[in-house]
Structures are given as structure tokens and as C-alpha cells.
N, C-alpha and C. Protein backbone atom coordinates (compact mmCIF):
# COMPACT_ATOMS: atom_id res chain seq x y z
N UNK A 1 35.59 -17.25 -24.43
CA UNK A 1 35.57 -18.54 -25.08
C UNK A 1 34.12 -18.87 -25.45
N UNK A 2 33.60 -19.53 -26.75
CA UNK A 2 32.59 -20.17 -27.16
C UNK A 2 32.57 -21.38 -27.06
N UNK A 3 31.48 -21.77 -27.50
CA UNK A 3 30.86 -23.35 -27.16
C UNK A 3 32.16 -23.74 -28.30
N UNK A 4 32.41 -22.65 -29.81
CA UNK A 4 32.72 -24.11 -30.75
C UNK A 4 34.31 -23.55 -30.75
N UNK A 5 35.09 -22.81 -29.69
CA UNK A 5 36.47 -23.57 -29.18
C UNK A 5 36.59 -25.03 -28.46
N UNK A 6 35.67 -25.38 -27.89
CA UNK A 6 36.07 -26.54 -27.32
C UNK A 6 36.32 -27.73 -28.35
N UNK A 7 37.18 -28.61 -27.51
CA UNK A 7 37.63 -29.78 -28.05
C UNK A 7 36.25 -30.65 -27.70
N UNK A 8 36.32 -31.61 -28.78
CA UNK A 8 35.55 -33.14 -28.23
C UNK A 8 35.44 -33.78 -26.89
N UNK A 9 34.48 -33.71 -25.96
CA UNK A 9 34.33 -34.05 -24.78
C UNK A 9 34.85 -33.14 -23.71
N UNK A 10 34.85 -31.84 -24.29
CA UNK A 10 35.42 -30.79 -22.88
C UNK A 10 34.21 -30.41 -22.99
N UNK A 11 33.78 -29.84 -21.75
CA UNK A 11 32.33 -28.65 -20.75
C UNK A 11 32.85 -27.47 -20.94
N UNK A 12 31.63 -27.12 -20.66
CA UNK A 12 32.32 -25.67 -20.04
C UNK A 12 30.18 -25.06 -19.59
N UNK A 13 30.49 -23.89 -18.68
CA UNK A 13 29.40 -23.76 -18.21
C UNK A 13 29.34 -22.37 -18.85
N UNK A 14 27.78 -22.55 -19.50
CA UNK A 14 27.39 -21.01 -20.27
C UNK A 14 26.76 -19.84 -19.26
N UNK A 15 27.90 -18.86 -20.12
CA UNK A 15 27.80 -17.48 -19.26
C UNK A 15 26.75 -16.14 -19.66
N UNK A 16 26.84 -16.44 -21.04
CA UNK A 16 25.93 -15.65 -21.81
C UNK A 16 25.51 -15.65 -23.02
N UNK A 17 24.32 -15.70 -23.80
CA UNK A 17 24.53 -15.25 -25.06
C UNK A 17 24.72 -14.46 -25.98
N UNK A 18 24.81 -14.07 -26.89
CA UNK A 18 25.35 -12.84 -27.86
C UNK A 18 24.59 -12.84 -28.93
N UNK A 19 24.45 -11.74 -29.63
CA UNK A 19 23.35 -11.53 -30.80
C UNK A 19 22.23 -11.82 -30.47
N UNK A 20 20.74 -11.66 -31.11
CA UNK A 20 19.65 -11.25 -30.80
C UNK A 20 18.74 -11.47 -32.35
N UNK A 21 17.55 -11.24 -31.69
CA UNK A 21 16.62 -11.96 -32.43
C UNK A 21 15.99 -13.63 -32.61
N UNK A 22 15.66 -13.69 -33.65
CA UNK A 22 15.27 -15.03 -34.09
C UNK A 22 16.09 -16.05 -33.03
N UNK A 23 17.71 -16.51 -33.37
CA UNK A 23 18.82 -17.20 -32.94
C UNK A 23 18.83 -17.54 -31.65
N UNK A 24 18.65 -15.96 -30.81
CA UNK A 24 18.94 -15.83 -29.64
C UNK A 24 17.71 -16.40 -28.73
N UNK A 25 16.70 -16.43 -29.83
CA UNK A 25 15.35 -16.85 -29.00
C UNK A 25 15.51 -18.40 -28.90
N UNK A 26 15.77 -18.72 -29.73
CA UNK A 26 15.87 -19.99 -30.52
C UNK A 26 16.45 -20.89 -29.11
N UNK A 27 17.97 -20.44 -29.41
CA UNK A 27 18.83 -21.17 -28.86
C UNK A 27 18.51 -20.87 -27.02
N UNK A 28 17.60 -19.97 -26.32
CA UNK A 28 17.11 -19.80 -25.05
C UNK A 28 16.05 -20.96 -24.94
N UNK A 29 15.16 -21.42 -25.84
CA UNK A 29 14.44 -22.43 -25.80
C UNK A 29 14.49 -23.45 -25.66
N UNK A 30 16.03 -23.90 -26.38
CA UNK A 30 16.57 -25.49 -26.22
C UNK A 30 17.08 -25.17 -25.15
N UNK A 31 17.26 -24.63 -24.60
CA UNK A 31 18.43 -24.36 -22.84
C UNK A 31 19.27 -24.11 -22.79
N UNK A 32 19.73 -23.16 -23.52
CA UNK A 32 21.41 -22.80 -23.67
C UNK A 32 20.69 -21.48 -23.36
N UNK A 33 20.78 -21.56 -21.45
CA UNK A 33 20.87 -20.41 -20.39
C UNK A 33 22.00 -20.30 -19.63
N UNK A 34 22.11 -19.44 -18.47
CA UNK A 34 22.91 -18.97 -18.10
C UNK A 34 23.31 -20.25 -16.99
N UNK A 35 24.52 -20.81 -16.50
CA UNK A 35 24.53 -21.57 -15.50
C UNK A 35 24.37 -23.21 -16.25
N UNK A 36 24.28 -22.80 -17.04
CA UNK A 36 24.03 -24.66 -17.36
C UNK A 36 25.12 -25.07 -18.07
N UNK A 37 25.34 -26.62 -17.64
CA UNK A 37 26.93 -27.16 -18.29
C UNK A 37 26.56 -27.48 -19.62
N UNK A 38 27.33 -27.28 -20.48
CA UNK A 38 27.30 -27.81 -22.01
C UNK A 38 28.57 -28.84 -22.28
N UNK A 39 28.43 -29.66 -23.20
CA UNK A 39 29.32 -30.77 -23.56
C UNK A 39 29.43 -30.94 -24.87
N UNK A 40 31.02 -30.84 -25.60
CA UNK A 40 30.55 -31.15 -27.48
C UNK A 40 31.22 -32.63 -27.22
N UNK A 41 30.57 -33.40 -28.01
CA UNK A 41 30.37 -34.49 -28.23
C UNK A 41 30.85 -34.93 -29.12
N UNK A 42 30.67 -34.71 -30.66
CA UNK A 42 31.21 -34.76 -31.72
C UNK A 42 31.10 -33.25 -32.44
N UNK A 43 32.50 -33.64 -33.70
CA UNK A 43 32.17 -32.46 -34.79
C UNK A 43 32.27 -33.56 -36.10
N UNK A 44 31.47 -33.27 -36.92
CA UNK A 44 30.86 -33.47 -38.36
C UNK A 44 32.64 -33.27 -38.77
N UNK A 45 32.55 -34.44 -39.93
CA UNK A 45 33.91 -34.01 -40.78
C UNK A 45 34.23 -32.75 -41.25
N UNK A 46 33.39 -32.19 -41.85
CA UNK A 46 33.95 -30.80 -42.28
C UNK A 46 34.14 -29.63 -41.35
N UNK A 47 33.73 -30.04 -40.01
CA UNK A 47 33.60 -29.04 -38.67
C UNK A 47 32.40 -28.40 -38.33
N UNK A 48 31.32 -29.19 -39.00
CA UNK A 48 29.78 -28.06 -39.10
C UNK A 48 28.63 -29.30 -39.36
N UNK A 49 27.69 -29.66 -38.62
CA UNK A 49 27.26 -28.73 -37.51
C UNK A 49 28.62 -29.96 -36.41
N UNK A 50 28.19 -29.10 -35.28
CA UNK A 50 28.41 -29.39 -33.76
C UNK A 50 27.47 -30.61 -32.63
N UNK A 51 28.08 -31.65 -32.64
CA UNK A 51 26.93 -32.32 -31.63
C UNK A 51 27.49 -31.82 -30.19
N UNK A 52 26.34 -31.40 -29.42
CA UNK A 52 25.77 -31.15 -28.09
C UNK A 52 25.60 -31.88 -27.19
N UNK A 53 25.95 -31.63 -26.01
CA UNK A 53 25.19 -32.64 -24.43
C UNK A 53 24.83 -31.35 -23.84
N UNK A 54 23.46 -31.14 -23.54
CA UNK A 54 22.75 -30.04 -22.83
C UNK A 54 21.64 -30.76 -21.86
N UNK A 55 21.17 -30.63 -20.57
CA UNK A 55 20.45 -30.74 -20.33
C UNK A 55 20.07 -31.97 -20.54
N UNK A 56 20.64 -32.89 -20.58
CA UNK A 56 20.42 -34.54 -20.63
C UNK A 56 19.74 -34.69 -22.32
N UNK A 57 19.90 -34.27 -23.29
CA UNK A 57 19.80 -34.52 -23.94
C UNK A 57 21.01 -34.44 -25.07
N UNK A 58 21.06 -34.82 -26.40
CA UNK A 58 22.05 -34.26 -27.26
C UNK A 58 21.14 -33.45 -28.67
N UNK A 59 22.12 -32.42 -28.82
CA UNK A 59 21.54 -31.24 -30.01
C UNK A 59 22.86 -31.04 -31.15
N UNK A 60 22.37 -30.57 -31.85
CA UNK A 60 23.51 -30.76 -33.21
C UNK A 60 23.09 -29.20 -33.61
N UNK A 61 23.83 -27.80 -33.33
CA UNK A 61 23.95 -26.95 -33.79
C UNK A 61 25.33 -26.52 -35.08
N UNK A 62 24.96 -25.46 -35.50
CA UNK A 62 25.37 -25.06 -36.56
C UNK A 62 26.75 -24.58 -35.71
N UNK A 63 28.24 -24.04 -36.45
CA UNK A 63 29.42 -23.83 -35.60
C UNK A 63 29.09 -21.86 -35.60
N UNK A 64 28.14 -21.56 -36.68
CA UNK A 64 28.08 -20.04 -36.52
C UNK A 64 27.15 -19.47 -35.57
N UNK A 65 26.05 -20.47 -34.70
CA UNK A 65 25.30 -20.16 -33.61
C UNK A 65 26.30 -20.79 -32.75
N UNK A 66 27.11 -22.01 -32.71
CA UNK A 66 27.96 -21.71 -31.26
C UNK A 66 28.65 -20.89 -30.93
N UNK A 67 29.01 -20.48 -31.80
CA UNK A 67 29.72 -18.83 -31.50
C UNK A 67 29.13 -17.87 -30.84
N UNK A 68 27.73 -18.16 -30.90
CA UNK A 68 27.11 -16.63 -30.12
C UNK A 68 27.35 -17.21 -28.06
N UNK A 69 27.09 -18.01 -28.01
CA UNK A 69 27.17 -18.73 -26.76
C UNK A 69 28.09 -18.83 -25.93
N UNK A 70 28.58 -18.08 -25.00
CA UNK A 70 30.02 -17.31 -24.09
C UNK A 70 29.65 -18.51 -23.51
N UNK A 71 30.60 -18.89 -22.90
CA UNK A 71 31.32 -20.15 -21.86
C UNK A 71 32.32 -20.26 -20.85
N UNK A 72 32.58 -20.34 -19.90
CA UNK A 72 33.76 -20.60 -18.99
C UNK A 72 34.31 -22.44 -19.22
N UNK A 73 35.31 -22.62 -19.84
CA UNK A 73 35.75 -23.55 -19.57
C UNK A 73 35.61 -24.51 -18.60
N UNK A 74 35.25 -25.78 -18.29
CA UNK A 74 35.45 -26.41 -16.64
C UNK A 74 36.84 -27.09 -16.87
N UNK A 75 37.86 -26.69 -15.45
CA UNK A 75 38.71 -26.85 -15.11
C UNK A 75 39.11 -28.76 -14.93
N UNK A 76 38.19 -28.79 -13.76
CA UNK A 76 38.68 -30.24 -12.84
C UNK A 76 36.33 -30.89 -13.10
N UNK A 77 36.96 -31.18 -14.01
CA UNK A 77 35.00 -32.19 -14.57
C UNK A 77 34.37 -32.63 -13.64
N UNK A 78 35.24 -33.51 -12.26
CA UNK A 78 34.59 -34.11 -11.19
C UNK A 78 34.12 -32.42 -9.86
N UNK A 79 34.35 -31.65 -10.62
CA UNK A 79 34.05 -30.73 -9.52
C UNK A 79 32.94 -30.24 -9.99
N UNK A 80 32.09 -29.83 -10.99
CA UNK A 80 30.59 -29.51 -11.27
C UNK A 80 30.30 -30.51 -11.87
N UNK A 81 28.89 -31.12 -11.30
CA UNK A 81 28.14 -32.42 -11.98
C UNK A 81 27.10 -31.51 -11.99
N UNK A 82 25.83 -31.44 -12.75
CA UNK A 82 24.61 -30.72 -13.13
C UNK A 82 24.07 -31.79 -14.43
């Protein structure tokens, strides 16, 4: 699963990223590491970009870089707070 299967207001905690280069650097900088909860927030009418909850902040990526970004779903929300 990727960041941009999720629905509006589901987590899920990132497992890995995918592809390389430029992107991959990119998106390691804003904090989309291994272990950290992610949150989509909103999607743009046409489905592109993606708003973000990372790291106490919010980010608005593109839906073809959330794709590189592996995820585990969170199950029960009150059971990982980070």
C-alpha cells in the first residue's frame, strides 16, 4: 500500500521508499522515513497534489511521488500516537 491509496484522514506508518535519485532525496528530507506516521488530509479536486500530516506539520505532495512511499495501514488510530 502507498501513501496515495489512503482515504481522507486515514494513517498509516511508512515502511519504505521506492525509486531513487533526486525524489527519493527529496522526499527523505521532509521526513518521509522509515517508522513515522503519515496522515492525508485533503485531496485537490482533480486528485493531485495530496495534502499531508507528517511530523507535526502539513505538506502537499504530488499523487506520482506518493506512490513511491510504502506504508502499513494503521488499524485501531488510538493505538500509535507519534
Amino acid at each position: 500500500m502507498t501513501i496515495a491509496d489512503l482515504k481522507p484522514h486515514q494513517s498509516g506508518i511508512i515502511v519504505r521508499l521506492c525509486g531513487s535519485g533526486y525524489i527519493r532525496h527529496r522526499l527523505l528530507e521532509l521526513g518521509f522515513t522509515p517508522k513515522t506516521k503519515v496522515t492525508l488530509q485533503k485531496v485537490a479536486p482533480f486528485g493531485d497534489p495530496l495534502e499531508l500530516s507528517i511530523r507535526g506539520y502539513e505538506i502537499s505532495i504530488l499523487k506520482k511521488d506518493a506512490k513511491l512511499v510504502i506504508i502499513e495501514a494503521i488499524k485501531d488510530e488510538n493505538r500509535f500516537n507519534r
